[in-house]
Protein backbone atom coordinates (compact mmCIF):
# COMPACT_ATOMS: atom_id res chain seq x y z
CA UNK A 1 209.40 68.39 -46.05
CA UNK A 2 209.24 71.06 -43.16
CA UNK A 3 212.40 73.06 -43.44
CA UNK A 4 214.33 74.57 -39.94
CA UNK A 5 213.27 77.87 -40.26
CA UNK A 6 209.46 77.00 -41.01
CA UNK A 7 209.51 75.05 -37.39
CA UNK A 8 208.19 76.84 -34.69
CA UNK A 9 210.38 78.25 -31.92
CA UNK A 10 209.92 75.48 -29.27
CA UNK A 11 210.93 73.04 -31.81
CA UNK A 12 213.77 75.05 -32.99
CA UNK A 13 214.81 75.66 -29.13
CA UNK A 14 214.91 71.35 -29.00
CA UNK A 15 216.78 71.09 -32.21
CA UNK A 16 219.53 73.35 -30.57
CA UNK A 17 219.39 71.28 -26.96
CA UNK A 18 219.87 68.27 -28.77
CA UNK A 19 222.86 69.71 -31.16
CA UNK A 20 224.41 71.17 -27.99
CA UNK A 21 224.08 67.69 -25.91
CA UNK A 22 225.17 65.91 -28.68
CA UNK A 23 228.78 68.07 -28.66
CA UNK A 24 228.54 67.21 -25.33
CA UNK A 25 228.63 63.66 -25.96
CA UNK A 26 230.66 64.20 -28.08
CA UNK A 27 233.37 66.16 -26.05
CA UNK A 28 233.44 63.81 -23.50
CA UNK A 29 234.07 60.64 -25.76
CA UNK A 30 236.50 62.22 -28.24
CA UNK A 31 237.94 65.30 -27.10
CA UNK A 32 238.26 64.26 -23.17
CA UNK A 33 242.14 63.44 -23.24
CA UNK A 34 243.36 65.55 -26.54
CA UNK A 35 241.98 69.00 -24.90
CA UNK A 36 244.38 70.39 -22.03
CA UNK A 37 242.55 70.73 -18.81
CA UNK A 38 241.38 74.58 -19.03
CA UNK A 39 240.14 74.20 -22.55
CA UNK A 40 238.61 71.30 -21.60
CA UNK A 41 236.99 73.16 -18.35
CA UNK A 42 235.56 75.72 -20.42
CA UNK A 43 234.39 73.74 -23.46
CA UNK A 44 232.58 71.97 -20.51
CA UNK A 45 230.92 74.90 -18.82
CA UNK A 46 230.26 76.60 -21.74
CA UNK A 47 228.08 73.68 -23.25
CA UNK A 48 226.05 73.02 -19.80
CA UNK A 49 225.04 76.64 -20.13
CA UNK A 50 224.32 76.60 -23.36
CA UNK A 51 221.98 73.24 -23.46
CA UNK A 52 220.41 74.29 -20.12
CA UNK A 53 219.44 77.71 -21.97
CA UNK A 54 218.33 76.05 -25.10
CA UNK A 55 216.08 73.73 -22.82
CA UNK A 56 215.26 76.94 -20.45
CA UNK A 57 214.19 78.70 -23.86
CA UNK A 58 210.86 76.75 -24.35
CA UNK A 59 209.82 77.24 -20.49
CA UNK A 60 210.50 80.88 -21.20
CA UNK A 61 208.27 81.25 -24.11
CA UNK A 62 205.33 78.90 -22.11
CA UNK A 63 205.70 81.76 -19.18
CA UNK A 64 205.78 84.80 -21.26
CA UNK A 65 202.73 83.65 -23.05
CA UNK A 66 200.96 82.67 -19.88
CA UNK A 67 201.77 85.78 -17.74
CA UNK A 68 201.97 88.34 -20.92
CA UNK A 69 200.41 87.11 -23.49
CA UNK A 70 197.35 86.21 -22.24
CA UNK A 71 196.65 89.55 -21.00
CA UNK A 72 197.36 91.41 -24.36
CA UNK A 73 193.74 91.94 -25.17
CA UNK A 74 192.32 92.86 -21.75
CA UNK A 75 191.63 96.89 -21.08
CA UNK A 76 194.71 96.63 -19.32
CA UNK A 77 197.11 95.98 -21.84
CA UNK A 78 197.62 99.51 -22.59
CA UNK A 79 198.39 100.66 -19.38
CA UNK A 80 201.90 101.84 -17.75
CA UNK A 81 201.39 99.34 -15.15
CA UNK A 82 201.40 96.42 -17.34
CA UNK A 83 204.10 97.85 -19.18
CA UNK A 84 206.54 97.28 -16.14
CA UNK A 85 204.85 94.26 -16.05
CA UNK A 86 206.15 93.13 -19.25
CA UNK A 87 209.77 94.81 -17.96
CA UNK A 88 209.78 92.62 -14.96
CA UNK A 89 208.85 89.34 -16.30
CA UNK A 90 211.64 89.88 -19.01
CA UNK A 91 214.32 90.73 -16.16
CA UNK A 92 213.16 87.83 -14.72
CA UNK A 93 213.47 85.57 -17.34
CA UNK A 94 217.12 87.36 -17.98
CA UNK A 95 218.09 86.70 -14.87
CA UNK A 96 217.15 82.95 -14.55
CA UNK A 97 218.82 82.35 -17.64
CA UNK A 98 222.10 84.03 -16.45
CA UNK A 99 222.94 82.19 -13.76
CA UNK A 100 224.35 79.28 -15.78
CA UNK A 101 227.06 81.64 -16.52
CA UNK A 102 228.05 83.49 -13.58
CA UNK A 103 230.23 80.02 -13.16
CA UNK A 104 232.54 81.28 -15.63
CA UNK A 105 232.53 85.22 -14.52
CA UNK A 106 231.13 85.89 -11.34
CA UNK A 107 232.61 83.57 -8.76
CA UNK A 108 234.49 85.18 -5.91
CA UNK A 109 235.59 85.25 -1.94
CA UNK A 110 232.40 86.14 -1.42
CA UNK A 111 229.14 85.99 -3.61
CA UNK A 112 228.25 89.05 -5.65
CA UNK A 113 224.41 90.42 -5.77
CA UNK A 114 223.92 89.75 -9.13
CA UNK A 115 224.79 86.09 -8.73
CA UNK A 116 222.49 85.83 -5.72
CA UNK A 117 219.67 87.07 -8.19
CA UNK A 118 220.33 85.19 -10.91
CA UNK A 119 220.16 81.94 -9.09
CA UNK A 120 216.60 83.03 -7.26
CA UNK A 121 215.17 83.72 -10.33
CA UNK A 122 216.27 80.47 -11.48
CA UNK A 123 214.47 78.78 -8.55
CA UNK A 124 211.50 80.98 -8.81
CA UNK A 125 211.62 80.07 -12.58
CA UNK A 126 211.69 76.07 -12.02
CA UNK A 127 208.87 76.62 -9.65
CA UNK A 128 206.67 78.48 -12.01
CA UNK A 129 207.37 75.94 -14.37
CA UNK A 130 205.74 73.52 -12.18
CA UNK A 131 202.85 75.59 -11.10
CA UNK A 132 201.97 76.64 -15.26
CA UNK A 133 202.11 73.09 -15.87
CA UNK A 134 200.22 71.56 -13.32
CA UNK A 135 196.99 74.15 -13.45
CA UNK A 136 197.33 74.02 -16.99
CA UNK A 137 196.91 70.33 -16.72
CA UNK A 138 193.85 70.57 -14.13
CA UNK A 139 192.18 73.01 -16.58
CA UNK A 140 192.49 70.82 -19.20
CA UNK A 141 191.21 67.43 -16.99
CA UNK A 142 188.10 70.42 -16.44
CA UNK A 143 187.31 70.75 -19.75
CA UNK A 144 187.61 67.25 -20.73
CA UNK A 145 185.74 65.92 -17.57
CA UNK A 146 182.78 69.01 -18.23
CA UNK A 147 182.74 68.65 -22.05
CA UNK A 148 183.30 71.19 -24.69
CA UNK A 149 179.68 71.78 -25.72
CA UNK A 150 179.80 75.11 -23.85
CA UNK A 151 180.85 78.00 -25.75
CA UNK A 152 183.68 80.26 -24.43
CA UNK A 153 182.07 83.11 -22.78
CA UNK A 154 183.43 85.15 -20.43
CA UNK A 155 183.72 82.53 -17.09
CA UNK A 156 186.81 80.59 -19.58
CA UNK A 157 188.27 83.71 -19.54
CA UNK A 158 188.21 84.43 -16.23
CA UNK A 159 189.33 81.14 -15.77
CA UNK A 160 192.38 81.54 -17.94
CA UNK A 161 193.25 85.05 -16.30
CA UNK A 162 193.26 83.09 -13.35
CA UNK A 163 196.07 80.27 -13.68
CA UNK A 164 198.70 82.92 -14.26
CA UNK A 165 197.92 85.12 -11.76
CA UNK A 166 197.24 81.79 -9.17
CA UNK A 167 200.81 80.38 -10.60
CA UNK A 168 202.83 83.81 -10.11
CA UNK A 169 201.42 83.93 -6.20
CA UNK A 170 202.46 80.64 -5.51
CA UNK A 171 206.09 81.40 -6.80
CA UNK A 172 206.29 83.98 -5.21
CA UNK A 173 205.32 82.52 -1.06
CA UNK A 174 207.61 79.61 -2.19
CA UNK A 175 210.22 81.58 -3.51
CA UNK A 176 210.28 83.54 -0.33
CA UNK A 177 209.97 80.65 2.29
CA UNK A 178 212.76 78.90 0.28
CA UNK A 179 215.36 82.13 0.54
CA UNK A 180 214.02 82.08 4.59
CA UNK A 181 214.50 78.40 4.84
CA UNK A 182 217.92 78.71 3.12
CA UNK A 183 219.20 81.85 4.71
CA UNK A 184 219.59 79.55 8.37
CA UNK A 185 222.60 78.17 10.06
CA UNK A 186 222.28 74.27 8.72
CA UNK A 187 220.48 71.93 11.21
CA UNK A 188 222.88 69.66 13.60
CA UNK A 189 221.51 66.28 13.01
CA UNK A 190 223.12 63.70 15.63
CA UNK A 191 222.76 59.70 14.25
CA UNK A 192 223.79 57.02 15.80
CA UNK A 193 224.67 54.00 14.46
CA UNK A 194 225.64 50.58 15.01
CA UNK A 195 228.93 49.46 13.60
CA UNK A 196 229.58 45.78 13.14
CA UNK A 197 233.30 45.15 14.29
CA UNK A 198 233.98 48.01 15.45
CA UNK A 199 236.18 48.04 18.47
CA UNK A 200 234.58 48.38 22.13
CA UNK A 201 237.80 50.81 22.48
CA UNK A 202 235.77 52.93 19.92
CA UNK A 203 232.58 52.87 21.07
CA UNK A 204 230.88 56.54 20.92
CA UNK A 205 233.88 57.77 18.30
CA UNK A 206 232.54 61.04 16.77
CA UNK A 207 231.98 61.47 12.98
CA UNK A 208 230.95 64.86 11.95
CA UNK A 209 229.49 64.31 7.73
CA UNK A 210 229.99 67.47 5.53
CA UNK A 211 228.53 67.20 1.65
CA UNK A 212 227.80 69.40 -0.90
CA UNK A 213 228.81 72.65 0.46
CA UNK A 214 229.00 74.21 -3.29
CA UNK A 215 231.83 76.92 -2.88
CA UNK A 216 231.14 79.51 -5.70
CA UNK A 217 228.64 81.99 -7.69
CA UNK A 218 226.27 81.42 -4.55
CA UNK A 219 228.27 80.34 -1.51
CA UNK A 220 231.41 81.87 -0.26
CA UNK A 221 233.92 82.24 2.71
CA UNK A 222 231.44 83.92 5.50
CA UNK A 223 228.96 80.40 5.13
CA UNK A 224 231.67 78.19 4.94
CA UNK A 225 233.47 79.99 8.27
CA UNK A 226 230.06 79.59 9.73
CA UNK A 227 229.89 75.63 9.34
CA UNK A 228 233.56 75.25 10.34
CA UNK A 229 232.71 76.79 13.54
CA UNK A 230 229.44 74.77 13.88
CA UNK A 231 231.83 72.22 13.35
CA UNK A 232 234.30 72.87 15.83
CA UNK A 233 231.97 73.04 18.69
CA UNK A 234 230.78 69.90 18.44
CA UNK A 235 234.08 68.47 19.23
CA UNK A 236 234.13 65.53 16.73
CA UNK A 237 237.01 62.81 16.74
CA UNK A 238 236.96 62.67 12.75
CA UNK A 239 235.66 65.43 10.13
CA UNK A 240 234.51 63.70 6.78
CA UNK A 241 233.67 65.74 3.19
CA UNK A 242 232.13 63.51 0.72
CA UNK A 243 232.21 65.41 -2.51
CA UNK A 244 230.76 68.83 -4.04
CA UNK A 245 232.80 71.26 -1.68
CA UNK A 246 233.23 73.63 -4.81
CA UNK A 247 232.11 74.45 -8.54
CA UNK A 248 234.74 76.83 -9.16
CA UNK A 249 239.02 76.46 -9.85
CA UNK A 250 240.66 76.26 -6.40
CA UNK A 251 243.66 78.85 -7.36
CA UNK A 252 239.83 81.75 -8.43
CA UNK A 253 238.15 80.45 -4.80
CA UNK A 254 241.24 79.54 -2.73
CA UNK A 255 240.18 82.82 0.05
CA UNK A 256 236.99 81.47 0.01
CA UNK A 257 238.36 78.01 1.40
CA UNK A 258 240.42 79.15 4.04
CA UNK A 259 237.79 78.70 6.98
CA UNK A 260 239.51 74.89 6.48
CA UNK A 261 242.61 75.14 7.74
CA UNK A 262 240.72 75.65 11.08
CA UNK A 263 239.46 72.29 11.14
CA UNK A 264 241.25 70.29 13.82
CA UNK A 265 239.78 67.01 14.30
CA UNK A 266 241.99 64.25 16.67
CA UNK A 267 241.65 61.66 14.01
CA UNK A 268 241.69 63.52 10.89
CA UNK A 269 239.84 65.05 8.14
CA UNK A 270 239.06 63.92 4.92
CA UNK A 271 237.71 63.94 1.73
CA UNK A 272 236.40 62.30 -1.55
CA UNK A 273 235.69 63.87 -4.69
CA UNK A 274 231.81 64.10 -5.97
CA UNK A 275 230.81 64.95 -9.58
CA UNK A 276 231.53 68.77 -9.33
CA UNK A 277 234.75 68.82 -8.49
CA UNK A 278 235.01 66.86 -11.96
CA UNK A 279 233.00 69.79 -13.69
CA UNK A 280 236.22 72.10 -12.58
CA UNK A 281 238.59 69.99 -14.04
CA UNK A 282 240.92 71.07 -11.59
CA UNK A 283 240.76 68.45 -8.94
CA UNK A 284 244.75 67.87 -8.54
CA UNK A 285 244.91 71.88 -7.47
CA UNK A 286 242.14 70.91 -5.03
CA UNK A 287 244.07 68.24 -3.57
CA UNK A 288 247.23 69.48 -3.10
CA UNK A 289 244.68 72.98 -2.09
CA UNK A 290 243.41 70.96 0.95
CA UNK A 291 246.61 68.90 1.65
CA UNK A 292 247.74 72.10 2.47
CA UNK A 293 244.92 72.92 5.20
CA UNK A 294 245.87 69.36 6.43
CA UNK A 295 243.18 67.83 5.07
CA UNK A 296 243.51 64.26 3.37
CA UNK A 297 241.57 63.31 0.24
CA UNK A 298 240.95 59.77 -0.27
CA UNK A 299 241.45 59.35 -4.23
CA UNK A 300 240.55 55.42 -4.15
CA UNK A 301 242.24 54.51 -1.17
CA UNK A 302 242.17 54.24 2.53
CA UNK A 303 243.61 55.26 6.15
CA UNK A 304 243.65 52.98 9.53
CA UNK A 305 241.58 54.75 12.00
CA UNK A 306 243.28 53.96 15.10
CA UNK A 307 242.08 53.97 18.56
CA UNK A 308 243.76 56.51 20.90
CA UNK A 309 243.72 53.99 23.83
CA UNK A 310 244.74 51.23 21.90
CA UNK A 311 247.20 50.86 18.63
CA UNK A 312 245.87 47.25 17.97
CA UNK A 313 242.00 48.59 17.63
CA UNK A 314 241.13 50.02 14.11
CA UNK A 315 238.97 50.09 11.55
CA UNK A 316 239.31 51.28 7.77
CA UNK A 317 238.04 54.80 6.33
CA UNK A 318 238.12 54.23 2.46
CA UNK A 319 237.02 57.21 -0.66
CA UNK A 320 236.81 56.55 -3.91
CA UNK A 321 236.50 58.79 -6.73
CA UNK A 322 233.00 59.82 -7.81
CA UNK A 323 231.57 57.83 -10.55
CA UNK A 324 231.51 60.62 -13.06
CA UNK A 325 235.31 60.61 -13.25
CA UNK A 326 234.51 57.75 -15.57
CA UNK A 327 231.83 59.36 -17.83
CA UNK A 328 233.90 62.71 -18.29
CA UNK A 329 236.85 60.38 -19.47
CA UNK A 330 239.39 62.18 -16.23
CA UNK A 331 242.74 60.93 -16.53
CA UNK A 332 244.07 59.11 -13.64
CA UNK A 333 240.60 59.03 -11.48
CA UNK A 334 237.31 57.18 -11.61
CA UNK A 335 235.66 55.09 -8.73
CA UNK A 336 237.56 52.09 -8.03
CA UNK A 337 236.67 50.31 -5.65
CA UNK A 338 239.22 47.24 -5.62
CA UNK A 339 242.26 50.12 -5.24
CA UNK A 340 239.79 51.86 -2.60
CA UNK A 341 239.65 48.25 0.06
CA UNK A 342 243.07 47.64 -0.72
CA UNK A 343 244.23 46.06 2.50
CA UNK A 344 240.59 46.19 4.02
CA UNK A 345 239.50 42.80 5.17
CA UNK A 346 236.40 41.88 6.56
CA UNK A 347 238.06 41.17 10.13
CA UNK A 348 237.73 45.03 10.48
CA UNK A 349 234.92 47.55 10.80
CA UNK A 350 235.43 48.76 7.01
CA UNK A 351 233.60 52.87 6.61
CA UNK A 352 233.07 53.78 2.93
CA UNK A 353 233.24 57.26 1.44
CA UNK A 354 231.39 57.65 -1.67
CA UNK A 355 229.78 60.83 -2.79
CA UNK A 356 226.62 59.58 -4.92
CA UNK A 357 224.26 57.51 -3.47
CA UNK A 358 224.70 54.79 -6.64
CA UNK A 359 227.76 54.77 -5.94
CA UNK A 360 226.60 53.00 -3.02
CA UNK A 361 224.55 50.67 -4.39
CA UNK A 362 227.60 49.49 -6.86
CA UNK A 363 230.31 49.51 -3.75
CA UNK A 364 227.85 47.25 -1.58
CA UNK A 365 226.95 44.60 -4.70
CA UNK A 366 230.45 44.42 -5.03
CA UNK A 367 231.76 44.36 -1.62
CA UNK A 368 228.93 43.24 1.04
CA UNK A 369 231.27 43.13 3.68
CA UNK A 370 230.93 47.05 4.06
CA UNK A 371 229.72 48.30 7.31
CA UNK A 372 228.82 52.10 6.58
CA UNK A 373 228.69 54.40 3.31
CA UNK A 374 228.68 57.96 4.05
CA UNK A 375 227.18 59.82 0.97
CA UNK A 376 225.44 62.84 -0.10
CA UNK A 377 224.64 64.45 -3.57
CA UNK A 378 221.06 63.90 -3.47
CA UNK A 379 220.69 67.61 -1.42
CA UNK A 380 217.54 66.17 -0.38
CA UNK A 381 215.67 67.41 -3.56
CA UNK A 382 216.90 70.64 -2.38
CA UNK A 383 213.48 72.39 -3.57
CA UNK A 384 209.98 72.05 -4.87
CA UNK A 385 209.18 70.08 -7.11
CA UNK A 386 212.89 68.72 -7.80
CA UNK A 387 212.68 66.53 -4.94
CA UNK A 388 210.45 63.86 -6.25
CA UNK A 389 213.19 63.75 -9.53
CA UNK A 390 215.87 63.18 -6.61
CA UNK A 391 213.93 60.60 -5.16
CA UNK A 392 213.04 58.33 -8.39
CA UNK A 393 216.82 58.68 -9.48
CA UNK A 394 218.48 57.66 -6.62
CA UNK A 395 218.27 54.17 -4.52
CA UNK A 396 218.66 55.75 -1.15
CA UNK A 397 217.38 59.35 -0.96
CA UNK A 398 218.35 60.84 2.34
CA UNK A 399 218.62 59.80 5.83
CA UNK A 400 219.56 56.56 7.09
CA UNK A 401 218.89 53.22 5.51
CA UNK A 402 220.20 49.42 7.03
CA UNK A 403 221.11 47.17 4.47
CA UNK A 404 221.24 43.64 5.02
CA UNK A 405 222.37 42.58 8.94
CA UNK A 406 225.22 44.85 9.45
CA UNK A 407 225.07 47.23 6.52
CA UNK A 408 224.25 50.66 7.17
CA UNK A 409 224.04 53.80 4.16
CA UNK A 410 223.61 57.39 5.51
CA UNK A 411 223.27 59.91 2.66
CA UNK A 412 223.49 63.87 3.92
CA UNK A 413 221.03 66.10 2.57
CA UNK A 414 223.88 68.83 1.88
CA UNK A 415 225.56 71.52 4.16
CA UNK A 416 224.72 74.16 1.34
CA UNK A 417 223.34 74.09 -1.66
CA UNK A 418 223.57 74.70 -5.18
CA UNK A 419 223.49 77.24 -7.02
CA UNK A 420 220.00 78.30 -5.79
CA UNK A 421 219.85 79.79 -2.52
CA UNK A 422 216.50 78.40 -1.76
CA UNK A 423 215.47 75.12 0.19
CA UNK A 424 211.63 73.69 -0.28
CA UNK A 425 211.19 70.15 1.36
CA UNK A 426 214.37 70.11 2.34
CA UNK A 427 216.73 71.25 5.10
CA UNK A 428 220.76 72.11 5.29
CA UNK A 429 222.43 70.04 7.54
CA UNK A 430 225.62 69.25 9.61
CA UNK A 431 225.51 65.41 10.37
CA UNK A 432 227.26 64.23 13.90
CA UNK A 433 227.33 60.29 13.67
CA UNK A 434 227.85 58.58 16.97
CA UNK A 435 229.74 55.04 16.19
CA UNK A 436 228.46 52.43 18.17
CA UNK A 437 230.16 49.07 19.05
CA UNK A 438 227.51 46.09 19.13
């Protein structure tokens, strides 16, 4: 029998992900409701570092090997210039594995460098990842498809020099147009779309969709002043935020949020919860947090949206919780959707709140009678290659999607983004929806 310390690295690096996600597990079924809530908070943020380090840990070894390694027995190895090679591949590696915990260190008003770094190299690292991978995988098909009789000679070398160096240059253009991409004002994206039962008095009301803005190691107060005035100026009659406006404690990023308070809209503004505001385990500081900047979270329930020319023309805004209230065990919330319609019939234009696009799905099975979701999450992928992932795991991806007659879902490809502060096949945006009246 093999013992632990006769396994090789990788395997020893999976052993550890899969002792760390089962304490995870764990945690979440045992120790959810006996831990108080900062404990809990940090148990929590401590472990998602710490498996997505011990998974990060075999990618690290596959692109030291690849882009140091490999190069150990060239003429070249001896030189001062692949010496700060070596250096800068480390920091780089450092530095994508940091950023998991600048969430419990570095989170302020306003991002500091390092975090900015961190979270690049983490993007550059997922990309390499891919790039590794997938040559590897076409030299491989080569060899296969051109048979092995050949004896290495020099051209296999060549052509092994090669997949690094091809890999790293890719990163790197990516890397670059995804920090460009990111660095820009979000898109305004203007929808419009048909409402069954709404009111004729309500024809052409103004929604303006907000998701996943990400307050913390990454995003701070001078981005989110920037959307609230992008906001502003297009005038809209109600302001929605469907989940994921921060990852850090409200009372650490409270400066950071005050850009709020100067939202104005007629009808209202409000907000539901999505899965990272369950990661802080401080969402009843975030509510009363945003009560106070006169903004109204929906915590499974809902508000009459009444028609300035008319009292007796209305239809239903409903939130409920996000749907990993209920796998993290939080007291008091998880998406309930019964609680959430309360008082919603069918004889009214009923709009949904719900921040994950499954979320969706569930809310419609259960309640066809729904005339719009508005959901987000999904960031669009937010960059190469994650979007494809984003795509299989979700039933509506991004955009608009009718279902049924008089169903519609629109899920927002995020205002921010997380963590990373790149965007590849993807694009920030600031969603105006124009209600229509059939």
């Amino acid at each position: 029998m093999i013992s632990f310390k006769q396994l090789p690295i990788e395997a020893k690096a999976a052993v550890a992900a899969g002792v760390v996600f089962f304490s995870m597990m764990l945690s979440r079924s045992y120790l959810a409701e006996k831990l108080d809530f900062r404990t809990r908070r940090w148990l929590l943020r401590l472990q998602m570092a710490l498996f997505a380090n011990t998974l990060m840990l075999m990618g690290s070894l596959h692109v030291w090997r690849s882009t140091v390694t490999t190069f150990t027995r060239s003429s070249a190895a001896s030189s001062f210039c692949f010496m700060l090679w070596k250096i800068a591949v480390f920091t780089f590696l450092a530095l994508a594995h940091s950023s998991f915990f600048t969430l419990l260190f570095l989170v302020a008003e306003e991002p500091y460098f390092f975090s900015l770094a961190a979270y690049t190299c983490l993007g550059a690292y997922i990309i390499l990842i891919f790039f590794l991978f997938t040559l590897g995988s076409v030299e491989q098909a080569y060899k296969f498809l051109a048979g092995r009789g050949a004896k290495a000679g020099t051209g296999n070398k060549n052509r092994t020099a090669l997949k690094p160096v091809l890999a790293v240059l890719l990163t790197v253009v990516l890397t670059v147009v995804g920090l460009l991409n990111a660095s820009q004002p979000p898109t305004v994206n203007s929808v419009e779309i048909p409402v069954h039962k709404l009111p004729s008095a309500m024809n052409n009301l103004k929604v303006v969709l907000l998701s996943d803005i990400h307050l913390g190691p990454t995003v701070g107060k001078t981005k989110l002043a920037m959307i609230v005035r992008m906001v502003k100026a297009l005038k809209p009659d109600i302001t929605v935020i469907v989940g994921d406006l921060s990852d850090a404690e409200a009372k650490i990023i409270r400066p950071a949020v005050e850009p709020l308070g100067e939202l104005d809209s007629p009808l209202g503004t409000y907000f539901v919860t999505g899965n990272h505001e369950y990661y802080t385990s401080d969402v009843s500081n975030w509510f009363e947090l945003l009560k106070s900047f006169n903004i109204q979270p929906l915590h499974n329930e809902n508000v009459k949206i009444v028609s300035p020319k008319s009292t007796s023309d209305w239809f239903c805004l409903a939130g409920v919780d996000d749907i990993e209230a209920d796998v993290l065990h939080y007291s008091g919330h998880g998406m309930d959707l019964k609680k959430a319609l309360k008082g919603c019939s069918s004889e009214h234009a009923i709009v949904l709140l719900a921040h994950q696009p499954i979320a969706a799905k569930w809310a419609l099975q259960e309640r066809p009678d729904i005339n719009l979701i508005l959901s987000g999450h999904t960031h669009g992928g937010q960059i190469f290659p994650l979007n494809a992932g984003a795509y299989l795991l979700n039933p509506f991806f991004v955009g608009l999607y009718q279902v049924g007659q008089n169903t519609f879902v629109y899920v927002s490809p995020g205002t921010m983004y997380y963590g990373i502060p790149m965007r590849l096949g993807s694009r920030a945006e600031i969603t105006e929806i124009i209600l229509r009246s059939p």
